[in-house]
Protein backbone atom coordinates (compact mmCIF):
# COMPACT_ATOMS: atom_id res chain seq x y z
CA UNK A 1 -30.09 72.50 6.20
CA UNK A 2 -26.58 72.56 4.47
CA UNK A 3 -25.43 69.32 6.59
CA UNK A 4 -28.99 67.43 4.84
CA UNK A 5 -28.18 68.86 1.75
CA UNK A 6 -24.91 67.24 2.06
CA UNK A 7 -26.06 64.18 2.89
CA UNK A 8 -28.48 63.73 0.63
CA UNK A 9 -25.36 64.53 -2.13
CA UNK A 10 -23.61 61.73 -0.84
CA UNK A 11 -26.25 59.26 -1.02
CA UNK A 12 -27.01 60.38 -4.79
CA UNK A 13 -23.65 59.92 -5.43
CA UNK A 14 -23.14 56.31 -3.78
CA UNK A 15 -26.17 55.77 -5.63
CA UNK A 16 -25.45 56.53 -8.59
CA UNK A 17 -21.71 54.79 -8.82
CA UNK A 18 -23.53 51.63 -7.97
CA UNK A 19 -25.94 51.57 -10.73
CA UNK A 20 -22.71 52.66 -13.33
CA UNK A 21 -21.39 49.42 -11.79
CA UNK A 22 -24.34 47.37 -11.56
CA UNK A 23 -25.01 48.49 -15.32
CA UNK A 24 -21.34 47.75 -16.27
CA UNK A 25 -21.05 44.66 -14.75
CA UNK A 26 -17.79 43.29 -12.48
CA UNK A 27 -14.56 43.83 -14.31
CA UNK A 28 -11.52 41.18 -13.44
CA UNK A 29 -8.25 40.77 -14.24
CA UNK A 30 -5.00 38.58 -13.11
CA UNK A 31 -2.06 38.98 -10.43
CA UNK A 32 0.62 37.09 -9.88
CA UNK A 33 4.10 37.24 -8.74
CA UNK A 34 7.38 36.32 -10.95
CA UNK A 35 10.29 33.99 -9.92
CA UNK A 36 11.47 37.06 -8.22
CA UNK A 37 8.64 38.29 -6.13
CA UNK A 38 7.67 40.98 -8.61
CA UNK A 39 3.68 41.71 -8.74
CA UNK A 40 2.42 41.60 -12.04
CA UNK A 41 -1.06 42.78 -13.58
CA UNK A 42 -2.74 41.59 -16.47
CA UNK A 43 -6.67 41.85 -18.26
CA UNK A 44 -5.41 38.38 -19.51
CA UNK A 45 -4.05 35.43 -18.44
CA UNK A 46 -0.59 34.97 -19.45
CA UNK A 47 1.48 31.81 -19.96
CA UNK A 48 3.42 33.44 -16.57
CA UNK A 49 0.63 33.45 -14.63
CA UNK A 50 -0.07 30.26 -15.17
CA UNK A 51 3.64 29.29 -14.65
CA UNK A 52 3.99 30.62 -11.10
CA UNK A 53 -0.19 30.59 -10.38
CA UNK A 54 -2.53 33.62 -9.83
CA UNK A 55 -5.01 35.88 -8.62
CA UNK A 56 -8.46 36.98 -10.02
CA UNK A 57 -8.84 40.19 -8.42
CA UNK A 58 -11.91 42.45 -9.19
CA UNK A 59 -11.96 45.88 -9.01
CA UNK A 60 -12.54 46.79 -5.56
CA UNK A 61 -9.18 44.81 -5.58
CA UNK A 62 -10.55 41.84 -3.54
CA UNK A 63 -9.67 38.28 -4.45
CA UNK A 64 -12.13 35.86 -5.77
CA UNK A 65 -10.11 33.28 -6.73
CA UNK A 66 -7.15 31.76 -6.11
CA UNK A 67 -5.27 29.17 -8.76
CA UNK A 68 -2.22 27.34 -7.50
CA UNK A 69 0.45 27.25 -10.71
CA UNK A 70 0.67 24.47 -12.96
CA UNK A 71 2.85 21.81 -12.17
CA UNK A 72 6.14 20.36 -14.28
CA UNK A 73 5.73 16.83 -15.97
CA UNK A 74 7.71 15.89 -13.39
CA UNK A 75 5.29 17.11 -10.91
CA UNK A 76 2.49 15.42 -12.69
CA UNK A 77 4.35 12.53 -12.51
CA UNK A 78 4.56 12.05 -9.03
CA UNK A 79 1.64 13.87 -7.90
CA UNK A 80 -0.25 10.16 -10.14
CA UNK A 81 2.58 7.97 -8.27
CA UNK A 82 1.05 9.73 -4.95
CA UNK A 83 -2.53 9.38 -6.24
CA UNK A 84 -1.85 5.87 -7.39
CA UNK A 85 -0.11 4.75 -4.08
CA UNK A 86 -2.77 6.74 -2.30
CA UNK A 87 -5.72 4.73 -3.82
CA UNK A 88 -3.75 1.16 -2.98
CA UNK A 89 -3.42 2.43 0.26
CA UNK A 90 -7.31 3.22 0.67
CA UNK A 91 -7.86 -0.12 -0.81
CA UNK A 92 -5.96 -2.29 0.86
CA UNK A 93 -7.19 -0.86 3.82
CA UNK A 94 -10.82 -1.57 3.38
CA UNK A 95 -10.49 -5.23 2.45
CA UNK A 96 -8.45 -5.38 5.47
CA UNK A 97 -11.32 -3.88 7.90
CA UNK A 98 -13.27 -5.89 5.86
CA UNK A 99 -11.59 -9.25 6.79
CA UNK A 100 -10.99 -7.94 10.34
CA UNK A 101 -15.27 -7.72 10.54
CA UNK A 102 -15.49 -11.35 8.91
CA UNK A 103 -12.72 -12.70 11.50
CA UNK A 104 -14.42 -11.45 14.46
CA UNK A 105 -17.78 -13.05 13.58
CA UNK A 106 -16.29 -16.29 12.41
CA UNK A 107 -14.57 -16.59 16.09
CA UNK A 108 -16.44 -15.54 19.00
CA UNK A 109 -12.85 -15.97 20.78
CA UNK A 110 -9.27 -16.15 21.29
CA UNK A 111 -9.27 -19.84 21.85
CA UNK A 112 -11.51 -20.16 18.90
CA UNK A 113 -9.19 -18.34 16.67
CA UNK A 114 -5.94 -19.37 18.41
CA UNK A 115 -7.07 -23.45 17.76
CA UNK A 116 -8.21 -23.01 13.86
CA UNK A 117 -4.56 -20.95 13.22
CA UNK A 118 -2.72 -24.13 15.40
CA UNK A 119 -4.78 -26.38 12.96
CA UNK A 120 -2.91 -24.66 9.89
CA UNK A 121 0.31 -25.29 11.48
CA UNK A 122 -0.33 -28.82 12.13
CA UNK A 123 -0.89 -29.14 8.34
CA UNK A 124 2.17 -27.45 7.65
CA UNK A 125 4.26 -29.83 10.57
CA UNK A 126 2.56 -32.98 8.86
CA UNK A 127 3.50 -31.63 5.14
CA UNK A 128 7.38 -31.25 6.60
CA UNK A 129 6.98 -34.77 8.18
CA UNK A 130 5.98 -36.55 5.14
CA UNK A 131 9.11 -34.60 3.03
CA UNK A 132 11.64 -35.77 5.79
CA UNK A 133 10.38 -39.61 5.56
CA UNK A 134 10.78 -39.20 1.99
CA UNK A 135 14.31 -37.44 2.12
CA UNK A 136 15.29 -40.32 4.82
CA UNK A 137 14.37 -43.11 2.56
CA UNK A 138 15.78 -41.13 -0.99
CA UNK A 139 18.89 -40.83 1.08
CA UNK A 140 19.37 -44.23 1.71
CA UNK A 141 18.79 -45.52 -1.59
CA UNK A 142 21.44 -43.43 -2.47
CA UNK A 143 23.56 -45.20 0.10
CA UNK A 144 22.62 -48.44 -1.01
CA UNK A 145 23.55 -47.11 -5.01
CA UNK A 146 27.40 -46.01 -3.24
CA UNK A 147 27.34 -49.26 -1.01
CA UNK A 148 27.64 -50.90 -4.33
CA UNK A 149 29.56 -49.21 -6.42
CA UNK A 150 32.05 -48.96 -3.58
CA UNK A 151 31.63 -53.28 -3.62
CA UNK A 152 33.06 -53.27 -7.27
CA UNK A 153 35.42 -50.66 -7.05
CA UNK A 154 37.30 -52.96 -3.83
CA UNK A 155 37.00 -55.85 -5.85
CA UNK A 156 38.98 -54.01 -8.48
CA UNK A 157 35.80 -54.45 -11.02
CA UNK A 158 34.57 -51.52 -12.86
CA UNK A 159 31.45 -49.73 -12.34
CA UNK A 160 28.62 -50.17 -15.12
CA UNK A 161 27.67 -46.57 -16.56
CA UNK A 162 24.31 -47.45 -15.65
CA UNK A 163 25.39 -47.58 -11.99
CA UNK A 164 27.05 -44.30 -12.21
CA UNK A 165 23.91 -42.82 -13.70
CA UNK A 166 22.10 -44.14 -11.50
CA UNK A 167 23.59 -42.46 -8.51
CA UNK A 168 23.72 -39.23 -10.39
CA UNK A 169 20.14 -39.28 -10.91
CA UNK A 170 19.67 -39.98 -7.02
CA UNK A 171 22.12 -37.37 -5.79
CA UNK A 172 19.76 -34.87 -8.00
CA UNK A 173 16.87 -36.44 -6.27
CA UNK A 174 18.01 -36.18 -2.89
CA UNK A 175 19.19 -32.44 -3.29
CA UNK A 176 15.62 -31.34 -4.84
CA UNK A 177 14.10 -33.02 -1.86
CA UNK A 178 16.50 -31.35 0.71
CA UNK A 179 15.67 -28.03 -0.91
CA UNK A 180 11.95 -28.82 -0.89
CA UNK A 181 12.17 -29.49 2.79
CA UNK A 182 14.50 -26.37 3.79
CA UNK A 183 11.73 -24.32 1.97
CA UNK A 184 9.06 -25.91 3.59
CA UNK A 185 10.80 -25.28 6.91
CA UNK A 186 11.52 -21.55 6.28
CA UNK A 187 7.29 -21.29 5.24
CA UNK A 188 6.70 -23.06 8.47
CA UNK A 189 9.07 -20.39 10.58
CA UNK A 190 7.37 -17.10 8.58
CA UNK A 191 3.74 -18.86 9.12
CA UNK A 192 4.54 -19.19 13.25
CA UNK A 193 5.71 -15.61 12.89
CA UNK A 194 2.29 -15.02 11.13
CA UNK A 195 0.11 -16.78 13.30
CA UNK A 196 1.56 -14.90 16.12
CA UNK A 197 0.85 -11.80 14.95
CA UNK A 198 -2.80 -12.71 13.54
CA UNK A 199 -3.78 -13.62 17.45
CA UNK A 200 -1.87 -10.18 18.79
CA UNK A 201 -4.26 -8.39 16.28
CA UNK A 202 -7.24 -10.49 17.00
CA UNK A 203 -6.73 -9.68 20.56
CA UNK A 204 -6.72 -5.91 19.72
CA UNK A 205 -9.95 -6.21 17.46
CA UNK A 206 -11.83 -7.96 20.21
CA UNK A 207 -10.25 -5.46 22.92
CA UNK A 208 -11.77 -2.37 20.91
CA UNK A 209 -15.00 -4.04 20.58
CA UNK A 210 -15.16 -4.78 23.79
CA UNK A 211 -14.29 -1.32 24.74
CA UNK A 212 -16.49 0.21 21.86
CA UNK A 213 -19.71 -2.39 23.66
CA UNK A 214 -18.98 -2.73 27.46
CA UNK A 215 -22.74 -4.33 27.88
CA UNK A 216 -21.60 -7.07 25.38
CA UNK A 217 -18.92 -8.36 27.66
C-alpha cells in the first residue's frame, strides 16, 4: 500500500510539472563559445554569438538549432567567387552533355564523325594554300620592285621616290601576309590537336553508350 501510494505521488508529480511546462510554454536561450573556448550563456543573442556562431538550447538543455557564425567580408567575398565559379562550372557542363547528346545522334559513327572533322581540316589546308600562292606571288613582285631599283642603282642612276615607296609598301605587304599565314598555320596545328581529341571523346561517348545499351550494339 505505501509502495502504490508512492507511485501514484510520482505520477502526480510528473504530471503536474508537465502541465506547468505545457502552460508556460518552451523557454530558449543562446550558447556559444569565445575565441578562447569559453562557454557562454545568454536569453539574447549577442553580437558574440553571432561572431563565433551558436546554440539554441532549450531547457532540458538539448539543442534545437545550430547556426554556423557569420562570415568576414572577406569570407563573403569568396564564398560569391566560389558560388559564381560554381554556377559556370554547372553550366558549362550541361551545354557540354548537351552537345555530347546532339553529336552522338548527328553521327551514328566514328567514321562518320572522324570524315566531317577531316572535312574542316581540308578547309583550313585549302585556306593556308590560297595564303601561300598569294605570299609566293606578293614576294616576287617585291623582287621584281628590288630587281629594278638594283638596275638603276648599277647604272649609277638614282632611284625615283616613287620606286622606293613602292617597295616599302610591298615589304609591308609581304610581312602582313607572312604573319597571316604563320597564324593560319598555328590555327591549323591547335585545330589537328582539337580534332584529335574530339574523336578520343567521341569514342568514349559511344563506348559508354554502348556499355550503358549492350542490345543496341
Amino acid at each position: 500500500m505505501h509502495r502504490s501510494f508512492r507511485l501514484a505521488l510520482s505520477l502526480a508529480l510528473c504530471a503536474a510539472t508537465t502541465l506547468a511546462f505545457a502552460q508556460k510554454g518552451p523557454s530558449f536561450r543562446f550558447k556559444w563559445k569565445d575565441g578562447a573556448g569559453l562557454a557562454h550563456y545568454s536569453d539574447t543573442l549577442t553580437t558574440d554569438a553571432m561572431k563565433y556562431g551558436y546554440e539554441v538550447v532549450n531547457d532540458a538543455g538539448m539543442v534545437v538549432q545550430h547556426v554556423d557564425r557569420q562570415l568576414t567580408p572577406e569570407e563573403l567575398a569568396a564564398a560569391k567567387r566560389a558560388a559564381d565559379a560554381k554556377a559556370v562550372q554547372d553550366t558549362n557542363a550541361r551545354a557540354q552533355r548537351q552537345a555530347d547528346v546532339q553529336m552522338l545522334a548527328a553521327y551514328p559513327d566514328e567514321a562518320t564523325f572522324t570524315q566531317a572533322k577531316q572535312a574542316e581540316m581540308d578547309s583550313l589546308d585549302q585556306t593556308i594554300h590560297t595564303t601561300q600562292g598569294n605570299l609566293s606571288s606578293q614576294e616576287k613582285a617585291l623582287t621584281d620592285l628590288l630587281q629594278r631599283a638594283g638596275d638603276l642603282e648599277r647604272a649609277n642612276q638614282p632611284v625615283p621616290k616613287a620606286l622606293n615607296d613602292r617597295i616599302a609598301e610591298q615589304r609591308t605587304m609581304v610581312s602582313a601576309i607572312r604573319s597571316t599565314l604563320e597564324r593560319q598555320q598555328a590555327n591549323r596545328a591547335n585545330a589537328q590537336l582539337k580534332m584529335e581529341g574530339q574523336v578520343r571523346h567521341y569514342r568514349e561517348l559511344r563506348k559508354a553508350q554502348q556499355e550503358q545499351n549492350p542490345a543496341g550494339q
